[in-house]
C-alpha atoms as a PDB file:
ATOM      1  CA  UNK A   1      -2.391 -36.183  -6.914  1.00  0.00           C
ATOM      2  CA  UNK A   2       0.583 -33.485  -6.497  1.00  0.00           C
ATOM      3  CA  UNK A   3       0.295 -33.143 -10.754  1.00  0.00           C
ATOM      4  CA  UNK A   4      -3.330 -32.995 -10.855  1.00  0.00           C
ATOM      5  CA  UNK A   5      -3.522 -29.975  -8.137  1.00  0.00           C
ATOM      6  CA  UNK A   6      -0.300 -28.328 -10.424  1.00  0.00           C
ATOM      7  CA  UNK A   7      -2.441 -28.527 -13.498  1.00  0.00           C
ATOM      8  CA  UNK A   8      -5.475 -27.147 -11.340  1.00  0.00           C
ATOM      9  CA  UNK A   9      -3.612 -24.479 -10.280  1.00  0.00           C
ATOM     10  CA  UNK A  10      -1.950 -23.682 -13.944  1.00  0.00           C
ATOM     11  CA  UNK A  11      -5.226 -23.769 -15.697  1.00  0.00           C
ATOM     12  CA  UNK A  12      -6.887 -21.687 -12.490  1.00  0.00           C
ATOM     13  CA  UNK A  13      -4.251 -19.039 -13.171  1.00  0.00           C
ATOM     14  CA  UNK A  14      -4.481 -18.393 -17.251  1.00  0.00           C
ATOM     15  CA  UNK A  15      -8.445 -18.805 -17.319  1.00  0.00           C
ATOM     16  CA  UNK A  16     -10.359 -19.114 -14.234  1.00  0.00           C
ATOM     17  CA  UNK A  17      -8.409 -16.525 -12.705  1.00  0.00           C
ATOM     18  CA  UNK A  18     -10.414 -14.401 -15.610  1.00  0.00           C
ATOM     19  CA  UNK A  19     -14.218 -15.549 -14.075  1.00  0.00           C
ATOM     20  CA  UNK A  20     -12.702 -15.075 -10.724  1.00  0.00           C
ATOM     21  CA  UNK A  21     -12.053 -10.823 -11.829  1.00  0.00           C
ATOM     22  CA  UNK A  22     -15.296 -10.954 -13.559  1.00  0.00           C
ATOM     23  CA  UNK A  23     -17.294 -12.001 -10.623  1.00  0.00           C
ATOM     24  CA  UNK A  24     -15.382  -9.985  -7.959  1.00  0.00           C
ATOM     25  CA  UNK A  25     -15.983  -6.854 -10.866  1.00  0.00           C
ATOM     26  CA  UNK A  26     -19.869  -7.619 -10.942  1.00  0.00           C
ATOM     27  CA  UNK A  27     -19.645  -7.843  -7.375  1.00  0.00           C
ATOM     28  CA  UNK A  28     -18.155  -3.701  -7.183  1.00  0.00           C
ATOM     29  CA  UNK A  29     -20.399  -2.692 -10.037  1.00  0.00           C
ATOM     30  CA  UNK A  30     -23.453  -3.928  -8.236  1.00  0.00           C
ATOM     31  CA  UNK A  31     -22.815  -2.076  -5.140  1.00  0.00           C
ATOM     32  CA  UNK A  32     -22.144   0.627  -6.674  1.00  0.00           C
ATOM     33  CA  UNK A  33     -25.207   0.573  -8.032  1.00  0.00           C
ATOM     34  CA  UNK A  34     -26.997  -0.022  -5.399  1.00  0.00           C
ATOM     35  CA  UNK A  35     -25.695   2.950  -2.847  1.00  0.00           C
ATOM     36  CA  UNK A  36     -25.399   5.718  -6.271  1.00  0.00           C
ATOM     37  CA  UNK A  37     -28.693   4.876  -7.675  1.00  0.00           C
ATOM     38  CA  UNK A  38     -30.957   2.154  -6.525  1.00  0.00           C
ATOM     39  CA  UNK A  39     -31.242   3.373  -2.878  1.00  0.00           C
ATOM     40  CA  UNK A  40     -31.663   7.205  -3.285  1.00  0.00           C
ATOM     41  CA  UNK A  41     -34.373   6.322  -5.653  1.00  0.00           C
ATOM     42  CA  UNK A  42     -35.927   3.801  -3.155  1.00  0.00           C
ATOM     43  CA  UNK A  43     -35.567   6.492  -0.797  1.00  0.00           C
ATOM     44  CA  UNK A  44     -37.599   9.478  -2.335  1.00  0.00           C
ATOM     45  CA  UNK A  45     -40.517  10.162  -0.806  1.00  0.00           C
ATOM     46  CA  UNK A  46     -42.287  10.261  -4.424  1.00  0.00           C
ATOM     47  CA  UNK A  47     -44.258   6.939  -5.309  1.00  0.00           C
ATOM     48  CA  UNK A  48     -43.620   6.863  -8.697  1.00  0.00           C
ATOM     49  CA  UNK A  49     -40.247   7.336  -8.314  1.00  0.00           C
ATOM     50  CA  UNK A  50     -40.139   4.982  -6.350  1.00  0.00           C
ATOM     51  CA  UNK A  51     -41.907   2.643  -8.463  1.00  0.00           C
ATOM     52  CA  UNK A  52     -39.630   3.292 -11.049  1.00  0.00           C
ATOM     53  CA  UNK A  53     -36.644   2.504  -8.908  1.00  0.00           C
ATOM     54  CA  UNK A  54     -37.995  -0.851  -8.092  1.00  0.00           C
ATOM     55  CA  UNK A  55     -38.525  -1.824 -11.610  1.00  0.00           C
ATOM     56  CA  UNK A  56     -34.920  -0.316 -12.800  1.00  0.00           C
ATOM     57  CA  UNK A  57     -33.788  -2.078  -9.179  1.00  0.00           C
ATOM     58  CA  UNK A  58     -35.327  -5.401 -10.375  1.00  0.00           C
ATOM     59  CA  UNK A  59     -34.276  -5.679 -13.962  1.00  0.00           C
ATOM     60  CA  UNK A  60     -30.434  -4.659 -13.414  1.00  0.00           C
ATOM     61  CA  UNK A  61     -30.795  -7.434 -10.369  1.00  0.00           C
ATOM     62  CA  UNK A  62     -31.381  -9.520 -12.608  1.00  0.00           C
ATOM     63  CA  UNK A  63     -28.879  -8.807 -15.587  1.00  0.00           C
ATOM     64  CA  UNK A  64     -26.693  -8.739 -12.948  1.00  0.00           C
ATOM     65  CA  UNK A  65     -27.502 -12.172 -11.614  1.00  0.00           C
ATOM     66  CA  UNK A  66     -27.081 -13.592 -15.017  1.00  0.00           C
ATOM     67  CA  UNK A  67     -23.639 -12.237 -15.096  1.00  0.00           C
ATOM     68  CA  UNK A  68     -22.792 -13.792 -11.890  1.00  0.00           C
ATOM     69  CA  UNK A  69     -24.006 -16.861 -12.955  1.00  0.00           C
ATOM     70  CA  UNK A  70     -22.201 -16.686 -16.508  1.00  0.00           C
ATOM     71  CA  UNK A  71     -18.595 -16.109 -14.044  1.00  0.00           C
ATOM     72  CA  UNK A  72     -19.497 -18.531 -11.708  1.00  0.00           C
ATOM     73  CA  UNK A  73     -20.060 -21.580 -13.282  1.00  0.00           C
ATOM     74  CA  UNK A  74     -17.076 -21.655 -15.209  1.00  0.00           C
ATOM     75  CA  UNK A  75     -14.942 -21.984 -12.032  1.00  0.00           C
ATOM     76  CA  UNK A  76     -17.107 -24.581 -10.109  1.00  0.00           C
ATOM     77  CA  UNK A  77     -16.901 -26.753 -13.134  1.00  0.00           C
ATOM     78  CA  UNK A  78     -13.321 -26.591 -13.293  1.00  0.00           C
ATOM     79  CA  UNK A  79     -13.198 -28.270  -9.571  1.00  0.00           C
ATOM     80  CA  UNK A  80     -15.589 -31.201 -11.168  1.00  0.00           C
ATOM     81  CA  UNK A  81     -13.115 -31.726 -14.049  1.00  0.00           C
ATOM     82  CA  UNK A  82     -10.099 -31.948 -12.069  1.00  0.00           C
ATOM     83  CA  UNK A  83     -11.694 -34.587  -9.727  1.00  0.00           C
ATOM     84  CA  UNK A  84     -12.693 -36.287 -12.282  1.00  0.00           C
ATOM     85  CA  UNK A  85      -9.320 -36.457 -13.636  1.00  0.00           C
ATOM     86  CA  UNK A  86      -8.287 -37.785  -9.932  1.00  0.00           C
ATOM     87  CA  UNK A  87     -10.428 -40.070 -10.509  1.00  0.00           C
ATOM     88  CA  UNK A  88      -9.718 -41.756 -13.733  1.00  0.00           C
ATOM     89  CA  UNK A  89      -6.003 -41.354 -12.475  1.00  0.00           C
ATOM     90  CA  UNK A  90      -6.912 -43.678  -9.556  1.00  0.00           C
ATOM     91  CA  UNK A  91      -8.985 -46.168 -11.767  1.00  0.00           C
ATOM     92  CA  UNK A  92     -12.777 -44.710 -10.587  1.00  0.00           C
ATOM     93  CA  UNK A  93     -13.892 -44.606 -14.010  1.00  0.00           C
ATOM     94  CA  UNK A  94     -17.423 -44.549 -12.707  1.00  0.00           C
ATOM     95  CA  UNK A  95     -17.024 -41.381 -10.636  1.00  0.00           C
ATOM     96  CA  UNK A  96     -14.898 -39.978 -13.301  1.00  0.00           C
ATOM     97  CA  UNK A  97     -17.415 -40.192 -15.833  1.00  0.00           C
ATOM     98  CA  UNK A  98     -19.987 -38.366 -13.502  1.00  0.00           C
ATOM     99  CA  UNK A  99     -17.701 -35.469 -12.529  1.00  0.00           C
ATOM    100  CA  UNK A 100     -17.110 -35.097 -16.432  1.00  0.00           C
ATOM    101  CA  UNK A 101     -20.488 -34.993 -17.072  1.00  0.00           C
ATOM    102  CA  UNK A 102     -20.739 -32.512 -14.482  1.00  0.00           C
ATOM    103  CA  UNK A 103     -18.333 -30.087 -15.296  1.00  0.00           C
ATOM    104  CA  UNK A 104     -20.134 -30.310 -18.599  1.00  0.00           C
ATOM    105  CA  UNK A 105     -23.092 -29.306 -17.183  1.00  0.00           C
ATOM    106  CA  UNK A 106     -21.848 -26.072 -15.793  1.00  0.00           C
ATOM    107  CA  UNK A 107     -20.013 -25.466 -18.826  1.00  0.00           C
ATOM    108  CA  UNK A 108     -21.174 -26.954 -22.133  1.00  0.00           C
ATOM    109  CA  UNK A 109     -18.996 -24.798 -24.456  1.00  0.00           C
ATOM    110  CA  UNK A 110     -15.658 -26.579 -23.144  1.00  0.00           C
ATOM    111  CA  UNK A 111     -14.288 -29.000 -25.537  1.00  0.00           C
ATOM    112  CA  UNK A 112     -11.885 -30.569 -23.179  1.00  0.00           C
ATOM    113  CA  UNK A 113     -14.354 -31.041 -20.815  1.00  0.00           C
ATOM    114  CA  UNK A 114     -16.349 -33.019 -23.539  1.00  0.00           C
ATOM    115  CA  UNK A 115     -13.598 -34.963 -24.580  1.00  0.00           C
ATOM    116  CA  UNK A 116     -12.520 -36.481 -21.155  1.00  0.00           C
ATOM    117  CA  UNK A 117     -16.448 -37.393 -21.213  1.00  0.00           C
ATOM    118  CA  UNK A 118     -16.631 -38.807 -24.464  1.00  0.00           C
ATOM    119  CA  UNK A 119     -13.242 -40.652 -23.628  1.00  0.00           C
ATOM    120  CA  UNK A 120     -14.137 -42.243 -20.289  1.00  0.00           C
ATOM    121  CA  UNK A 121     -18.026 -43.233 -21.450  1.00  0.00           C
ATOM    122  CA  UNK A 122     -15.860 -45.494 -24.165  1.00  0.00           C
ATOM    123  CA  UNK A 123     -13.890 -47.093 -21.332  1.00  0.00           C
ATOM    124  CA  UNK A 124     -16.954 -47.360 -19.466  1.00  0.00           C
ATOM    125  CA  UNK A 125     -18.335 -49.389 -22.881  1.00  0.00           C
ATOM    126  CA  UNK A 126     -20.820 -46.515 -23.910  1.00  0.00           C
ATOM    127  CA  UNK A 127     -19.502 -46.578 -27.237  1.00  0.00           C
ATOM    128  CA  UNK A 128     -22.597 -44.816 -28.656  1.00  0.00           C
ATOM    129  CA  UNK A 129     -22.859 -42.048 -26.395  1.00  0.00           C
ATOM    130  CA  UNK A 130     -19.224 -41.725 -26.820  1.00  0.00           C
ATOM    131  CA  UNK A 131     -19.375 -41.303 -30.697  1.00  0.00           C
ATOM    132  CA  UNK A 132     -22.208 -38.798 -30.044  1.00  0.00           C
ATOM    133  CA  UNK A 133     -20.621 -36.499 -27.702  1.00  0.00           C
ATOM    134  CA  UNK A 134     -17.004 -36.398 -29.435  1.00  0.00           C
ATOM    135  CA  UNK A 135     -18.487 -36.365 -33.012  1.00  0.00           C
ATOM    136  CA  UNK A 136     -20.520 -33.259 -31.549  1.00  0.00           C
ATOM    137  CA  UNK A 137     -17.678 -31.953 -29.379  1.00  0.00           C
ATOM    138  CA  UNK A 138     -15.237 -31.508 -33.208  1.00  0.00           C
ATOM    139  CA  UNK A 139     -12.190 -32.869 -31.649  1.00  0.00           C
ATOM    140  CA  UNK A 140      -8.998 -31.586 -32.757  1.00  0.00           C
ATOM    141  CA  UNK A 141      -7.365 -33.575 -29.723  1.00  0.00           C
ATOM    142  CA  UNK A 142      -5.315 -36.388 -31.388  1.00  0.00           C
ATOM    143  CA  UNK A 143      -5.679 -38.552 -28.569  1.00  0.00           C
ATOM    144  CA  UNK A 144      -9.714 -38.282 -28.280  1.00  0.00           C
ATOM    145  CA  UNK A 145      -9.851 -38.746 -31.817  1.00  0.00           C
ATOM    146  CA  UNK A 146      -8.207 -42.365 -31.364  1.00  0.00           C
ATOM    147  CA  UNK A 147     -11.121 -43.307 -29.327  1.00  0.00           C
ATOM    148  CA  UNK A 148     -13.654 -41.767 -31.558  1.00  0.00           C
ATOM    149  CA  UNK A 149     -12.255 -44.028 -34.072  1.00  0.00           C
ATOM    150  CA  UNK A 150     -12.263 -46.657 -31.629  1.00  0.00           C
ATOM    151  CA  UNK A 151     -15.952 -45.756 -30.506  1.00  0.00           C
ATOM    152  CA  UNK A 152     -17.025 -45.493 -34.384  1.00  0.00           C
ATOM    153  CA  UNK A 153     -15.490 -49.004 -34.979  1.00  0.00           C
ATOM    154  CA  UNK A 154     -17.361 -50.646 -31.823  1.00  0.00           C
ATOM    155  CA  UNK A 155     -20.941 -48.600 -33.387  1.00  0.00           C
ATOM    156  CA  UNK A 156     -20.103 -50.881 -36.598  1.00  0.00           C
ATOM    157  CA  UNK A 157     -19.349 -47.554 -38.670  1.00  0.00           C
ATOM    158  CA  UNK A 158     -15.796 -49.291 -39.797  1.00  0.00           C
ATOM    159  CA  UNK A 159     -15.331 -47.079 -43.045  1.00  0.00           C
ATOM    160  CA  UNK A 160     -15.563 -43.619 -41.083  1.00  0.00           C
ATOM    161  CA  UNK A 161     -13.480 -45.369 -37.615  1.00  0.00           C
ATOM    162  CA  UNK A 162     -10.406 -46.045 -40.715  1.00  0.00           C
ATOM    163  CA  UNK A 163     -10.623 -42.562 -41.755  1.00  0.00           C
ATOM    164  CA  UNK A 164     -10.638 -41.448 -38.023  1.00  0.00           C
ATOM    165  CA  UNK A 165      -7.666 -43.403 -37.255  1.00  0.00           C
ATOM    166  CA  UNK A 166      -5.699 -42.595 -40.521  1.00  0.00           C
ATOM    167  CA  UNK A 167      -5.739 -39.390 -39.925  1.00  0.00           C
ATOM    168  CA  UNK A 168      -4.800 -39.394 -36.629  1.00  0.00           C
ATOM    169  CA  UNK A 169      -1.332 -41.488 -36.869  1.00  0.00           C
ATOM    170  CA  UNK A 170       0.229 -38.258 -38.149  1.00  0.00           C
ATOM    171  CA  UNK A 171      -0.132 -36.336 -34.501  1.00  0.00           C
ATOM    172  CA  UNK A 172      -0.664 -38.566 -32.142  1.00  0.00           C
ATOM    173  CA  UNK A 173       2.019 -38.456 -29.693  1.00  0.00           C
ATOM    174  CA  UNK A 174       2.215 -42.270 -29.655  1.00  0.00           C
ATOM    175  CA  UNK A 175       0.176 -43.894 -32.542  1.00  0.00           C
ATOM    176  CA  UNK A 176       0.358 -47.794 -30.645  1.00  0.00           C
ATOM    177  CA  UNK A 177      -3.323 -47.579 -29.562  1.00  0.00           C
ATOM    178  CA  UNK A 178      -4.554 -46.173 -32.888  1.00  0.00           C
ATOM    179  CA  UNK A 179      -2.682 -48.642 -35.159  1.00  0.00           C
ATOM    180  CA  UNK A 180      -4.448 -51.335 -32.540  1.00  0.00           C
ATOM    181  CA  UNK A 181      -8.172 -50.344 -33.503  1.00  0.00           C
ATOM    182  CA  UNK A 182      -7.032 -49.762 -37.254  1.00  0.00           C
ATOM    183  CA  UNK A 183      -5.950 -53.291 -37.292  1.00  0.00           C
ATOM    184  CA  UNK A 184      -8.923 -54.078 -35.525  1.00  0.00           C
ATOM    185  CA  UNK A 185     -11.018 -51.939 -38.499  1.00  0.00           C
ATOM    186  CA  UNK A 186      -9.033 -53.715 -41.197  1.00  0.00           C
ATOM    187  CA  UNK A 187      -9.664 -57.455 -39.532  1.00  0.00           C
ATOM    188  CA  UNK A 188     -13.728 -56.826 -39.898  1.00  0.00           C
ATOM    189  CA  UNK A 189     -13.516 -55.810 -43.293  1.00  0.00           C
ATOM    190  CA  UNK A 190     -11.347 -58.825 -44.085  1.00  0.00           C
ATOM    191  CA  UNK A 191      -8.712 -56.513 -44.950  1.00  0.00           C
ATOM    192  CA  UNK A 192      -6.115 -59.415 -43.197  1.00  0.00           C
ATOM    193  CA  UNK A 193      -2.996 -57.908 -44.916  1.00  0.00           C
ATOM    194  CA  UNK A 194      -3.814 -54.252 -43.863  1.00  0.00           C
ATOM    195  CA  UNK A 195      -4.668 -55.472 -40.424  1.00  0.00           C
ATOM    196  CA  UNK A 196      -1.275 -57.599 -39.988  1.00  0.00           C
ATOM    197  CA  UNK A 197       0.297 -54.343 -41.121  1.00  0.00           C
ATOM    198  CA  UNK A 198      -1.410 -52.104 -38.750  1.00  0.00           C
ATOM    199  CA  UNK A 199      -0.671 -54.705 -35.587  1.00  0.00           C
ATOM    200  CA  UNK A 200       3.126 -54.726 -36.989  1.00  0.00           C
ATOM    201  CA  UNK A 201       3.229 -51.409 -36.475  1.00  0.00           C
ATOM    202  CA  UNK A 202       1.847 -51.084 -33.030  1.00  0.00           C
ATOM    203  CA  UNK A 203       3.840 -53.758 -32.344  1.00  0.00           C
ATOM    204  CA  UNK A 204       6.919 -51.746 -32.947  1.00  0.00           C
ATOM    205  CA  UNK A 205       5.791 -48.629 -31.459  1.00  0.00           C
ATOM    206  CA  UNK A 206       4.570 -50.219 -28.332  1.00  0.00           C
ATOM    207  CA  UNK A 207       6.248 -50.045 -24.689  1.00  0.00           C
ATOM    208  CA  UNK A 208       3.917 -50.709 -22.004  1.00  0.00           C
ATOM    209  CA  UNK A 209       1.325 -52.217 -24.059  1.00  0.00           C
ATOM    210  CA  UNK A 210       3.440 -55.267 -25.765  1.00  0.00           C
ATOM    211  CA  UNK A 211       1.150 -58.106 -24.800  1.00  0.00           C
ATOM    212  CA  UNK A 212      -2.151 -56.489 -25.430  1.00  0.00           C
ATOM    213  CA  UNK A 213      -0.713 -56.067 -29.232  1.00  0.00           C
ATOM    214  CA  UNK A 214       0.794 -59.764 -29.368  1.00  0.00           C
ATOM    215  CA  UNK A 215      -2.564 -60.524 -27.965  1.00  0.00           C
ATOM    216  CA  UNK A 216      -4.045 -59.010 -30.829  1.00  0.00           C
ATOM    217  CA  UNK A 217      -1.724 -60.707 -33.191  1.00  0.00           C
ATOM    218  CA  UNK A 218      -2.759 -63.891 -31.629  1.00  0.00           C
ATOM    219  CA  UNK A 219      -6.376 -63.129 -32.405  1.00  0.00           C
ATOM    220  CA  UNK A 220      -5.151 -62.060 -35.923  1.00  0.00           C
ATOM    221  CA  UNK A 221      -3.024 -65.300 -36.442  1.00  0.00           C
ATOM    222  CA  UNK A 222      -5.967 -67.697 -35.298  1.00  0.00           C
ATOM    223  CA  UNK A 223      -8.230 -66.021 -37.859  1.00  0.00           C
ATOM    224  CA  UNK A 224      -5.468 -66.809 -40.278  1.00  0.00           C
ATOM    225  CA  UNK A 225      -5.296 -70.653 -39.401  1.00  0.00           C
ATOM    226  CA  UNK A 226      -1.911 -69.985 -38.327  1.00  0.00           C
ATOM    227  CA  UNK A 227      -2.521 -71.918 -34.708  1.00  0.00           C
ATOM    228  CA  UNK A 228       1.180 -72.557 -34.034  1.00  0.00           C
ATOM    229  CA  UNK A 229       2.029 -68.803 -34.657  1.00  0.00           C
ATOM    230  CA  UNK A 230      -0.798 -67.916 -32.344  1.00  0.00           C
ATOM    231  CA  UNK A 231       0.522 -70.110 -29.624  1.00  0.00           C
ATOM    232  CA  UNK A 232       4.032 -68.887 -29.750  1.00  0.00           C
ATOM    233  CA  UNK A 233       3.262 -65.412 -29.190  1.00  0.00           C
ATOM    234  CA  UNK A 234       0.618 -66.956 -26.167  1.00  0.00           C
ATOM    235  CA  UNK A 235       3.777 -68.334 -24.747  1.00  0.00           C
ATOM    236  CA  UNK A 236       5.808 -65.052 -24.780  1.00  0.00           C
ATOM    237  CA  UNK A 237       2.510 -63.348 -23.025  1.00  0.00           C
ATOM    238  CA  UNK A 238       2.503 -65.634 -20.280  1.00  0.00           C
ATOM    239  CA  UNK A 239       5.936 -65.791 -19.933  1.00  0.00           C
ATOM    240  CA  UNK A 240       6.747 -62.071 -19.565  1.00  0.00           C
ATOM    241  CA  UNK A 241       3.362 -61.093 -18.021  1.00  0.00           C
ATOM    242  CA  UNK A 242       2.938 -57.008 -17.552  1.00  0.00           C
ATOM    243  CA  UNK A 243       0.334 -54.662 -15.747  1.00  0.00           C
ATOM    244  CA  UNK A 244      -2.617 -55.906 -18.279  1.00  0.00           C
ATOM    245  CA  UNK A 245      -3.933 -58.893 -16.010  1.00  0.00           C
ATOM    246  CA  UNK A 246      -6.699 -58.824 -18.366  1.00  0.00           C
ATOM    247  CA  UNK A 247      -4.604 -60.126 -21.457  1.00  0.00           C
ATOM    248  CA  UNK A 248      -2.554 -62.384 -19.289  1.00  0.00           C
ATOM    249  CA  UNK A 249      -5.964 -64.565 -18.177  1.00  0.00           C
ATOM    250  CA  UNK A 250      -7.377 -64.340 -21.751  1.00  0.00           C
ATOM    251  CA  UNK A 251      -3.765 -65.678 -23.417  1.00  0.00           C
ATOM    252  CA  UNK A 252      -3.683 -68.285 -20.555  1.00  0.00           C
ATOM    253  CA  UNK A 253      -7.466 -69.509 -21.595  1.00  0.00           C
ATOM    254  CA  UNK A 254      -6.335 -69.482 -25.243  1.00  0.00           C
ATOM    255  CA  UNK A 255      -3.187 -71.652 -25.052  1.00  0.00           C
ATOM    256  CA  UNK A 256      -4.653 -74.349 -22.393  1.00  0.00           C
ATOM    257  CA  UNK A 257      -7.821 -74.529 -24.818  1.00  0.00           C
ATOM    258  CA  UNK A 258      -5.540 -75.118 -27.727  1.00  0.00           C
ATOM    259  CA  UNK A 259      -3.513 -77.618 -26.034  1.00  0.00           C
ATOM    260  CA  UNK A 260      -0.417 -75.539 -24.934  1.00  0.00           C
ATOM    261  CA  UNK A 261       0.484 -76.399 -21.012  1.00  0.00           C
ATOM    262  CA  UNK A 262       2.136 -74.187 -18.540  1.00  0.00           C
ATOM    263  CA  UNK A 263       2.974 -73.949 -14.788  1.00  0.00           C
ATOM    264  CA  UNK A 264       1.595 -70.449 -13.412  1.00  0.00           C
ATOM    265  CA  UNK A 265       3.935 -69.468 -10.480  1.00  0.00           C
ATOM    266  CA  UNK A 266       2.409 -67.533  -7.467  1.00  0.00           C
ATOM    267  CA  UNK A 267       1.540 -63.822  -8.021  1.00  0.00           C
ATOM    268  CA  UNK A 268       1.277 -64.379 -11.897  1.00  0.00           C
END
């Protein structure tokens, strides 16, 4: 929580801090307005001048208002965002995904805000929505492009996910996810060496995610008719289990189904 509200507070001060001025500016212009012109027009005794300060009254009202509006969303969609980043932080992808879309709403132009979106409706398994909105948002952001690719490979478009992903291993801070879904790319095309090359290599880049990739080597090795391989590296899942519960209970399944037998202490 403490480095969400730092960020918050960062990003407040170098850009909202800008809408902020720009609304408190409006704000002095207006009145200003209204006290030097509007209301000695209103004022005068003179009905068509008076008319005519109603319409000039109305109009500049309303530019003004527009302005406002312009300054003010900006900064309430910067308090959706960074709940929504809470959120995802604590695991709420649901509510994330709404307070993305949100701070979208109020402002459409921000490509960061359409990238957490595009990111978190993948999670959520809206892999078409989530190759819509970060093909339209032209991500630049290494780690939204891996799950464009990703998104592009679950929409069936394998041949453009590849390119994605390519592309991508040069600046992605840590390339273990994108050499996943790149092996995962290769695999469907049949492309086994490519894909035991691209699992290799998350392999060796991985930290926290070790057993998801062994668990994609297992898949791999299985397709390859390579059973006892495949059972091996089920054994070293289930015997060093991490924070994925997800791959530990689908590597259990696999190696009781394929013959393998192992006692499950408490907690695991």
């Amino acid at each position: 929580m403490g480095s969400i509200l730092w960020e918050f507070f960062l990003d407040f001060m170098t850009r909202g801090l800008w809408y902020l001025a720009g609304i408190i500016l409006l704000l002095g212009v207006f009145f200003i307005f209204v006290k030097k012109v509007a209301k000695p027009m209103l004022a005068s005794g003179t009905p068509a001048v008076r008319r005519k300060g109603m319409l000039e009254f109305t109009v500049v009202s309303l530019v003004f208002l527009w302005l406002f509006i312009q300054c003010l969303y900006p900064l309430i969609s910067y308090f959706f965002f960074y709940y929504g980043l809470e959120c995802l932080n604590d695991g709420q992808i649901v509510n994330a995904y709404q307070e993305f879309r949100e701070a979208g709403s109020y402002f459409p132009g921000n490509k960061a805000f359409q990238e957490k979106l595009g990111i978190v409706a993948f999670i959520s398994g809206k892999h078409v929505e989530a190759c819509e909105i970060l093909a339209a948002s032209d991500t630049h952001n290494p780690e939204a492009n891996v799950y464009y690719g990703a998104a592009l490979l679950e929409c069936g478009k394998i041949d453009q996910a590849i390119q994605i992903l390519n592309s991508t291993l040069r600046s992605v801070y840590n390339p273990t996810m994108a050499f996943v879904y790149l092996g995962r790319s290769y695999s469907r095309k049949n492309d086994l060496p490519k894909a035991l090359m691209s699992f290799q290599s998350a392999l060796q880049t991985a930290d926290k995610y070790q057993n998801l990739v062994k668990w994609e080597l297992v898949q791999y090795y299985e397709k390859t008719g390579d059973l006892k391989y495949a059972l091996s590296l089920c054994r070293e899942i289930l015997d060093k289990p991490d924070f994925d519960r997800w791959t530990f209970r689908e590597a259990l399944a696999f190696y009781r189904n394929n013959g393998g037998t192992i006692e499950i202490k408490a907690g695991n």
